[in-house]
PDB file of N, CA and C in Angstrom:
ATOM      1  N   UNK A   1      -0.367   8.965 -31.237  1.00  0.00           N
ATOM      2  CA  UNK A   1      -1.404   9.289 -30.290  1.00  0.00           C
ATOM      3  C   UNK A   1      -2.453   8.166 -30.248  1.00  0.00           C
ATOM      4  N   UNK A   2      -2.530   7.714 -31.219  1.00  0.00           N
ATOM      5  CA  UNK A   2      -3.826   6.670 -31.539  1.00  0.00           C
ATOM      6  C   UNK A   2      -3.276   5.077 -30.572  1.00  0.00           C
ATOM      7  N   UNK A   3      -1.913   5.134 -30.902  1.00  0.00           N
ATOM      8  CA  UNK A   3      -1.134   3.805 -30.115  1.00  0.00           C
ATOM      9  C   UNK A   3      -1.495   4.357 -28.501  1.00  0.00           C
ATOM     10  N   UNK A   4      -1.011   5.300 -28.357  1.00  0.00           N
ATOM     11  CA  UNK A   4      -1.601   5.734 -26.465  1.00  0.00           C
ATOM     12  C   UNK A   4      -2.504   5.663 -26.374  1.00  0.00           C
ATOM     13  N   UNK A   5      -3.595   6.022 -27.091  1.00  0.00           N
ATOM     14  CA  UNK A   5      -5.317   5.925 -26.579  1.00  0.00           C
ATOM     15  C   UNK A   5      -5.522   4.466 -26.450  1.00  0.00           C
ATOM     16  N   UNK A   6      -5.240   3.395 -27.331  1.00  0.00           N
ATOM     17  CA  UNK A   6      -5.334   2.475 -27.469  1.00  0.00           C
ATOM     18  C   UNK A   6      -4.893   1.081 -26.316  1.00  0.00           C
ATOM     19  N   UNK A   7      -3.394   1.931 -25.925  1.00  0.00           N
ATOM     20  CA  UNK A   7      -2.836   1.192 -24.708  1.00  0.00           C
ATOM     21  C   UNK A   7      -3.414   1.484 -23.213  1.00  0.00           C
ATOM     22  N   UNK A   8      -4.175   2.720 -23.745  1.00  0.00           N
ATOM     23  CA  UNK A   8      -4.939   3.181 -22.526  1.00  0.00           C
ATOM     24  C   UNK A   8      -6.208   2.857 -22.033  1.00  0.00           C
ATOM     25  N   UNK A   9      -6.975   2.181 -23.536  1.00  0.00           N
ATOM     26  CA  UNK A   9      -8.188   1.521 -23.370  1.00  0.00           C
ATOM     27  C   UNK A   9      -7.984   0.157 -22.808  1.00  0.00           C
ATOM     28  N   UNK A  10      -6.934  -0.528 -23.380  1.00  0.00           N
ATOM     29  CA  UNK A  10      -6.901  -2.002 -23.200  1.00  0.00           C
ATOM     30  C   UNK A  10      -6.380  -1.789 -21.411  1.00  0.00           C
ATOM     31  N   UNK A  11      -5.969  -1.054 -21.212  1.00  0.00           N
ATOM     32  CA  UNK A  11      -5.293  -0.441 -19.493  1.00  0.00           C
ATOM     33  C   UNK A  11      -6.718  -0.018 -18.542  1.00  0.00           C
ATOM     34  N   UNK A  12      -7.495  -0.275 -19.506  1.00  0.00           N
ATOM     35  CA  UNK A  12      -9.108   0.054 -18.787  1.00  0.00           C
ATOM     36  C   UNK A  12      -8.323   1.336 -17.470  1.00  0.00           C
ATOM     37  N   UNK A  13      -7.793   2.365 -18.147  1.00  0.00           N
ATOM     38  CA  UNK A  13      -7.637   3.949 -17.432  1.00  0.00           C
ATOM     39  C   UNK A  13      -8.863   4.390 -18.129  1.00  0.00           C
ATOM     40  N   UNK A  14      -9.766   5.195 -16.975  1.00  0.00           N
ATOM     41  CA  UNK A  14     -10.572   5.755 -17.239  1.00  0.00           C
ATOM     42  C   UNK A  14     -10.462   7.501 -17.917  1.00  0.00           C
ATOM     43  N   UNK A  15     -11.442   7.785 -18.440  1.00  0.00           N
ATOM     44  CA  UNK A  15     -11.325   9.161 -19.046  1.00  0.00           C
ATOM     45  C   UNK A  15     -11.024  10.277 -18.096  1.00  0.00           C
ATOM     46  N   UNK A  16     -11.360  10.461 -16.808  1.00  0.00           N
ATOM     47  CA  UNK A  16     -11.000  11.046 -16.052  1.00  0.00           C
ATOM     48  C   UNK A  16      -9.947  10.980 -15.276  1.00  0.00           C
ATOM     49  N   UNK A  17      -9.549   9.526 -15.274  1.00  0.00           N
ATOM     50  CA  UNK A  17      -8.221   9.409 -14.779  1.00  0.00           C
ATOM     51  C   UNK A  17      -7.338  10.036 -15.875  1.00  0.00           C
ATOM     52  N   UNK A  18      -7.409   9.758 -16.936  1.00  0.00           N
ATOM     53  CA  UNK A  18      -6.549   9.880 -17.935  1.00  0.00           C
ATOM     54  C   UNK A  18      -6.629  11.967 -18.069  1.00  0.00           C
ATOM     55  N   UNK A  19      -7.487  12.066 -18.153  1.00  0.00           N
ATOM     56  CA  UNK A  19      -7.519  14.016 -18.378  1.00  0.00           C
ATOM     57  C   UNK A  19      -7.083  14.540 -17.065  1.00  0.00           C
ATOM     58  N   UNK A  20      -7.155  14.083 -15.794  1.00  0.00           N
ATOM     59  CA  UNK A  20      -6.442  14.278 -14.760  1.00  0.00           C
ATOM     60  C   UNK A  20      -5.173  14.429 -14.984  1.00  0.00           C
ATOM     61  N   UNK A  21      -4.404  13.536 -15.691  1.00  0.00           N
ATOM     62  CA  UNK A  21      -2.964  13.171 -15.449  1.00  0.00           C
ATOM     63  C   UNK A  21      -2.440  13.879 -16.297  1.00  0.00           C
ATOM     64  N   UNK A  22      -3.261  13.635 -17.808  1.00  0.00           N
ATOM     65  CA  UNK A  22      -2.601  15.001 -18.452  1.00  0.00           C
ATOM     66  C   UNK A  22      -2.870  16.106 -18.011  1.00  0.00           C
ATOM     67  N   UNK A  23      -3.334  16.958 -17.118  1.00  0.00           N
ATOM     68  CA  UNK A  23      -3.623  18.462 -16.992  1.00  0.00           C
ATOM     69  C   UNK A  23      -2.362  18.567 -15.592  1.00  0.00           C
ATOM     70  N   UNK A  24      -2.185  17.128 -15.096  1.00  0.00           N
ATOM     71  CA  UNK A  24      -1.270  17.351 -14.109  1.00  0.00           C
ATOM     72  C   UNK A  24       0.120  17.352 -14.817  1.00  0.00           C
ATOM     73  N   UNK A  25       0.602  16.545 -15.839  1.00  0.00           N
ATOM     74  CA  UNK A  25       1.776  16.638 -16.495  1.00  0.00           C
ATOM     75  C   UNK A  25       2.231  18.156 -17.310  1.00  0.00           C
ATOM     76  N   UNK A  26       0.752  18.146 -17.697  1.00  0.00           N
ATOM     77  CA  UNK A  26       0.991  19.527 -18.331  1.00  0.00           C
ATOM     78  C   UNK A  26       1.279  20.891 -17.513  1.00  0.00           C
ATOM     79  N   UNK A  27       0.521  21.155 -16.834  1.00  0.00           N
ATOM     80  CA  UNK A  27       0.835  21.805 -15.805  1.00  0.00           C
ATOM     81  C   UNK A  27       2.164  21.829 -15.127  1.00  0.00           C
ATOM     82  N   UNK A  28       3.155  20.875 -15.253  1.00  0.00           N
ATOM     83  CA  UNK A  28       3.894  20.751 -14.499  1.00  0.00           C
ATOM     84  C   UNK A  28       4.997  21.168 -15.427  1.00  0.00           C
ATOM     85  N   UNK A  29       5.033  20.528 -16.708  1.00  0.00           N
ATOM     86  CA  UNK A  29       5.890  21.300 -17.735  1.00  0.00           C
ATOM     87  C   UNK A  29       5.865  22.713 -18.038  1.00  0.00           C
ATOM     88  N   UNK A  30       4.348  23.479 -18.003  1.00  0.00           N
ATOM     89  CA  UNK A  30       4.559  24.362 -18.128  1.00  0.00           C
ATOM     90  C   UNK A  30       5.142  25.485 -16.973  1.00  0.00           C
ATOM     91  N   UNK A  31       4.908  24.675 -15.609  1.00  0.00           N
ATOM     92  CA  UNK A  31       5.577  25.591 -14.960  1.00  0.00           C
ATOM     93  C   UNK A  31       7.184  25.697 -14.789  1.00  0.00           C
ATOM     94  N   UNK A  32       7.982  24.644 -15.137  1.00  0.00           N
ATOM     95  CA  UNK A  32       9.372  24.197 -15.812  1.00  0.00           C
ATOM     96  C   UNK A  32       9.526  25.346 -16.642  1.00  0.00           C
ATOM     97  N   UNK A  33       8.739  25.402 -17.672  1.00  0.00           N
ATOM     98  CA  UNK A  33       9.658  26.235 -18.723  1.00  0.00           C
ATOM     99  C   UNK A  33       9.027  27.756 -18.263  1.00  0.00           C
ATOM    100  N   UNK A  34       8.513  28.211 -17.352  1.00  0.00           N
ATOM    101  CA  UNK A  34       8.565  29.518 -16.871  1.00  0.00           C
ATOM    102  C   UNK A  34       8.804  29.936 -15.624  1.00  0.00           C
ATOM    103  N   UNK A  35       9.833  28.539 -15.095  1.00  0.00           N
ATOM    104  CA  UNK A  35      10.967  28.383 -14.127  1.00  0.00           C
ATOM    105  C   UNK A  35      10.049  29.052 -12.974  1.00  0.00           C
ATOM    106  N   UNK A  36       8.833  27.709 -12.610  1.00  0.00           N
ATOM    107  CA  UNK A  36       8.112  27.500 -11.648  1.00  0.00           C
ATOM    108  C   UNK A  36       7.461  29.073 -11.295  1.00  0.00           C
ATOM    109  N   UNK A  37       7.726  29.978 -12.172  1.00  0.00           N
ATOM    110  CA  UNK A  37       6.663  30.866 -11.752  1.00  0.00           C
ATOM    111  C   UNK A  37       5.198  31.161 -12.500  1.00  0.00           C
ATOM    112  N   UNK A  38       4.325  31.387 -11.204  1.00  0.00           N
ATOM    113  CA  UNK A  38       2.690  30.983 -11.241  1.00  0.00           C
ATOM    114  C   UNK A  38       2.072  31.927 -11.884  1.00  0.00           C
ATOM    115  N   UNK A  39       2.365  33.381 -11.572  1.00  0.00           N
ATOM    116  CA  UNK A  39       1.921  33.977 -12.977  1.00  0.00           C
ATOM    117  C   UNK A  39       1.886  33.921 -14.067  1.00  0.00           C
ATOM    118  N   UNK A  40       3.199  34.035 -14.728  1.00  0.00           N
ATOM    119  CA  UNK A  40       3.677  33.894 -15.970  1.00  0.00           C
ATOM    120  C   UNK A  40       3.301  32.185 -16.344  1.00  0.00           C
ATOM    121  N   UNK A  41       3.056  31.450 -15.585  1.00  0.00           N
ATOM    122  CA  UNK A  41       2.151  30.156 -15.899  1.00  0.00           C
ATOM    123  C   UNK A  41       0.947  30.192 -16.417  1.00  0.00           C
ATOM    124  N   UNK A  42       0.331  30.857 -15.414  1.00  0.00           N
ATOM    125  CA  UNK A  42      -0.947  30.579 -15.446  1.00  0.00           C
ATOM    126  C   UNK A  42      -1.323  31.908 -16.919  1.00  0.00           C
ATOM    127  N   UNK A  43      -0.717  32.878 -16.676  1.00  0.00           N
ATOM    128  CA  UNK A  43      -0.732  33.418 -18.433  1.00  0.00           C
ATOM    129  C   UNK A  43      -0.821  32.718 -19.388  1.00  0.00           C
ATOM    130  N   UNK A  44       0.176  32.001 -19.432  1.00  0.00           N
ATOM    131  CA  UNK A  44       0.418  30.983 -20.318  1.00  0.00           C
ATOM    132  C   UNK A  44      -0.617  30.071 -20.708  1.00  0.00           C
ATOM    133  N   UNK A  45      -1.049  29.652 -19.519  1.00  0.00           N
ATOM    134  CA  UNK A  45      -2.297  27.948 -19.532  1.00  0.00           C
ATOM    135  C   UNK A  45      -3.832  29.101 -19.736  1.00  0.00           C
ATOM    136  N   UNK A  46      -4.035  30.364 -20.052  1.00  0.00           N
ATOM    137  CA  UNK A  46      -4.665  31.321 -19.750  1.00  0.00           C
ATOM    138  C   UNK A  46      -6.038  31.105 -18.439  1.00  0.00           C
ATOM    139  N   UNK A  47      -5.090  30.963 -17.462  1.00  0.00           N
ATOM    140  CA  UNK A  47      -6.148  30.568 -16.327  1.00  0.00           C
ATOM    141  C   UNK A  47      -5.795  31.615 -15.026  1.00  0.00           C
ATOM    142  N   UNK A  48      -6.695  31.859 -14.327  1.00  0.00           N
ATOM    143  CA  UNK A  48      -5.944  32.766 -13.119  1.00  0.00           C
ATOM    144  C   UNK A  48      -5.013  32.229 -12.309  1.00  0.00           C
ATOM    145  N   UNK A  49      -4.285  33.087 -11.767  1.00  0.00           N
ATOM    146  CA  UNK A  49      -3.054  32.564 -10.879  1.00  0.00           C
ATOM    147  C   UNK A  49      -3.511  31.872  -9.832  1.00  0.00           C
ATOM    148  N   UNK A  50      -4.413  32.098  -9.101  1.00  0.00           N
ATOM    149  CA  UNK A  50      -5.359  31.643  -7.884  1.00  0.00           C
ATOM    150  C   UNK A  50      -5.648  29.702  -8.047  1.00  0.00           C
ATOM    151  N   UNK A  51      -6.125  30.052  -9.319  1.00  0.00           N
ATOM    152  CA  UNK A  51      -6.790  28.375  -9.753  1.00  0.00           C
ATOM    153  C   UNK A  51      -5.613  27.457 -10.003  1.00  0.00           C
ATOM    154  N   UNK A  52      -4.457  27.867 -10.475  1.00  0.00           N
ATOM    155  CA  UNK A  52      -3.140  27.496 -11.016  1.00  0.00           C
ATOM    156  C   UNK A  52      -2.641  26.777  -9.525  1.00  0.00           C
ATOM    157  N   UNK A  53      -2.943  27.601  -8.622  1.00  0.00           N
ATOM    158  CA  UNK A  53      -2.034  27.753  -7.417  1.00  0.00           C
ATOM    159  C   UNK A  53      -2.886  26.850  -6.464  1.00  0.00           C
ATOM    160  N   UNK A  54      -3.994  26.394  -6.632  1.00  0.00           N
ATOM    161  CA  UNK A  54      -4.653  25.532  -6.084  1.00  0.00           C
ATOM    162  C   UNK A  54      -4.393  23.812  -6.897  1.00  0.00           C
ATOM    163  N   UNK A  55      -4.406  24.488  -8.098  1.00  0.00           N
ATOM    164  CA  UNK A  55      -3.909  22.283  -8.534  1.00  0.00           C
ATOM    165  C   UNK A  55      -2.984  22.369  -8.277  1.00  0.00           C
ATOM    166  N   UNK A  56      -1.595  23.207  -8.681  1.00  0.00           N
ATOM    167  CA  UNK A  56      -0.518  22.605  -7.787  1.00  0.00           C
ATOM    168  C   UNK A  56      -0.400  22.205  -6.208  1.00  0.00           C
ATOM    169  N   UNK A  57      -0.559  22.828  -5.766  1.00  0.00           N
ATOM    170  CA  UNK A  57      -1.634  22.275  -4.160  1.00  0.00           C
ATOM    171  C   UNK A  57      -2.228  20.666  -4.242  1.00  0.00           C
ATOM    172  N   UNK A  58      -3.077  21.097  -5.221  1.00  0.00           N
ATOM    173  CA  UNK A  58      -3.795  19.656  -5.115  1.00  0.00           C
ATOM    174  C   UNK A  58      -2.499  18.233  -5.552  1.00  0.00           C
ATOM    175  N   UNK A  59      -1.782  18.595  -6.096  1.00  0.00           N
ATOM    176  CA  UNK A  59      -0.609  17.631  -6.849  1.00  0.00           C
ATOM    177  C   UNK A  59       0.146  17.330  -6.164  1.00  0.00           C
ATOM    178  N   UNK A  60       0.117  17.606  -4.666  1.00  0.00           N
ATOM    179  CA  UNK A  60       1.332  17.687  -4.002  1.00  0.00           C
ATOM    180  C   UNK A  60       0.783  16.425  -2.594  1.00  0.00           C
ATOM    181  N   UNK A  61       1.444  15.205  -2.328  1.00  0.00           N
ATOM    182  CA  UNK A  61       0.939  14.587  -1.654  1.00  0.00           C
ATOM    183  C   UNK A  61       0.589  15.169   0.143  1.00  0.00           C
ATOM    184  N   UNK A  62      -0.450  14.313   0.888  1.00  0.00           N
ATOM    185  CA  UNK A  62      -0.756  15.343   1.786  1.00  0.00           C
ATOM    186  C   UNK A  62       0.606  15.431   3.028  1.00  0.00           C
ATOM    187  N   UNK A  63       0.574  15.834   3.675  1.00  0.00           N
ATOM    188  CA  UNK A  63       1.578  16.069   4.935  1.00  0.00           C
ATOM    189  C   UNK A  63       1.247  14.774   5.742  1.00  0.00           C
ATOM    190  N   UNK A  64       2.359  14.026   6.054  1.00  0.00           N
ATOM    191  CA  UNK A  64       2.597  13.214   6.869  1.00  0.00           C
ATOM    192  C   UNK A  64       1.488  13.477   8.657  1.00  0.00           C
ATOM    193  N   UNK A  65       0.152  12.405   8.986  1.00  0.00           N
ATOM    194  CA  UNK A  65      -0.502  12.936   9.982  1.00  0.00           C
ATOM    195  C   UNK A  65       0.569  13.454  11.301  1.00  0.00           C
ATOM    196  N   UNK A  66       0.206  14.308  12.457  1.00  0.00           N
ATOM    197  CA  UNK A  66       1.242  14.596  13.219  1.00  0.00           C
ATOM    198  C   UNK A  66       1.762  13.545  14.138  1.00  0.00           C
ATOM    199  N   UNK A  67       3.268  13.458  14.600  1.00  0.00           N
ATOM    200  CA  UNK A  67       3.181  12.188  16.465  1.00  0.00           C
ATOM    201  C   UNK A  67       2.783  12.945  17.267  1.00  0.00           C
ATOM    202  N   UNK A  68       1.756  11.438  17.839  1.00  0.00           N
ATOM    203  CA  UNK A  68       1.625  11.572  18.924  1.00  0.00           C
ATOM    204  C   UNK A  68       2.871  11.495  19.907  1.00  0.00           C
ATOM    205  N   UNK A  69       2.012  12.372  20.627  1.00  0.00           N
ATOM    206  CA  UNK A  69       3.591  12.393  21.732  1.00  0.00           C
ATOM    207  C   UNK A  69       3.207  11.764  22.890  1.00  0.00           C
ATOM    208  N   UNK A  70       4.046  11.070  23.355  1.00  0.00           N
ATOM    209  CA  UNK A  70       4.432  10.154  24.128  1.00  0.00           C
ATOM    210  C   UNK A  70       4.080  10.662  25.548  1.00  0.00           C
ATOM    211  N   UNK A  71       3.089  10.344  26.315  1.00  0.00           N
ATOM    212  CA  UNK A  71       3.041  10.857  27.657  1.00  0.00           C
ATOM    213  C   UNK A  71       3.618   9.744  28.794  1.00  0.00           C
ATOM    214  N   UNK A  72       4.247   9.880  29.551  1.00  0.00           N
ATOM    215  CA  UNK A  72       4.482   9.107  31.036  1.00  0.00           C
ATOM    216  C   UNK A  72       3.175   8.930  31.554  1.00  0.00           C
ATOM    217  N   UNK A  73       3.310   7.811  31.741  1.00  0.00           N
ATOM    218  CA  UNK A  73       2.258   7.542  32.739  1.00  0.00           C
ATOM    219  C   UNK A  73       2.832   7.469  34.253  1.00  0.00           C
ATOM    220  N   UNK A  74       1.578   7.602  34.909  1.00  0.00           N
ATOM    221  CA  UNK A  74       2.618   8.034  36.627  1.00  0.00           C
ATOM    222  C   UNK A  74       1.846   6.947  36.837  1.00  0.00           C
ATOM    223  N   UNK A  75       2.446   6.649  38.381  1.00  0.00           N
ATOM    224  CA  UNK A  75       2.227   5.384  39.128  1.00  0.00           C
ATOM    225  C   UNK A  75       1.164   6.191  39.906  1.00  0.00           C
ATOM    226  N   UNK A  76       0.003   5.470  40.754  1.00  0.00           N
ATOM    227  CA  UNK A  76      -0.872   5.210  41.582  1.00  0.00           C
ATOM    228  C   UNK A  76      -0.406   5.001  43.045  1.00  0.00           C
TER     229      UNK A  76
END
């Protein structure tokens, strides 16, 4: 653990980057081993299902913006 903190300082990752990523890794294992379900997760991480169900949300990159659609232009 001391070798990771260490590679992480000289990596100038900040503390918040770094507690971010673990709460996102973790989170993500734990919903693996209770085969992605959010209750029995969030039991687990002892947090409400609601809050659980919002960082995974947040973890998830955003939706592609929509096309524009293509209008004809008419002649004059």
């Amino acid at each position: 653990m001391d070798d990771l903190i260490e590679d992480m300082l000289d990596g100038r990752i900040l503390l918040s980057e770094a507690i971010s990523e673990f709460e996102k890794l973790y989170i993500q294992k734990a919903l693996k081993r209770h085969d992605e379900h959010l209750s029995k997760t969030a039991d687990a991480l002892g947090i409400h299902r609601n809050t659980l169900s919002k960082r995974v949300a947040a973890y998830q990159p955003p939706p592609p913006p929509p096309k524009k659609l293509l209008t004809r232009k008419t002649k004059k």
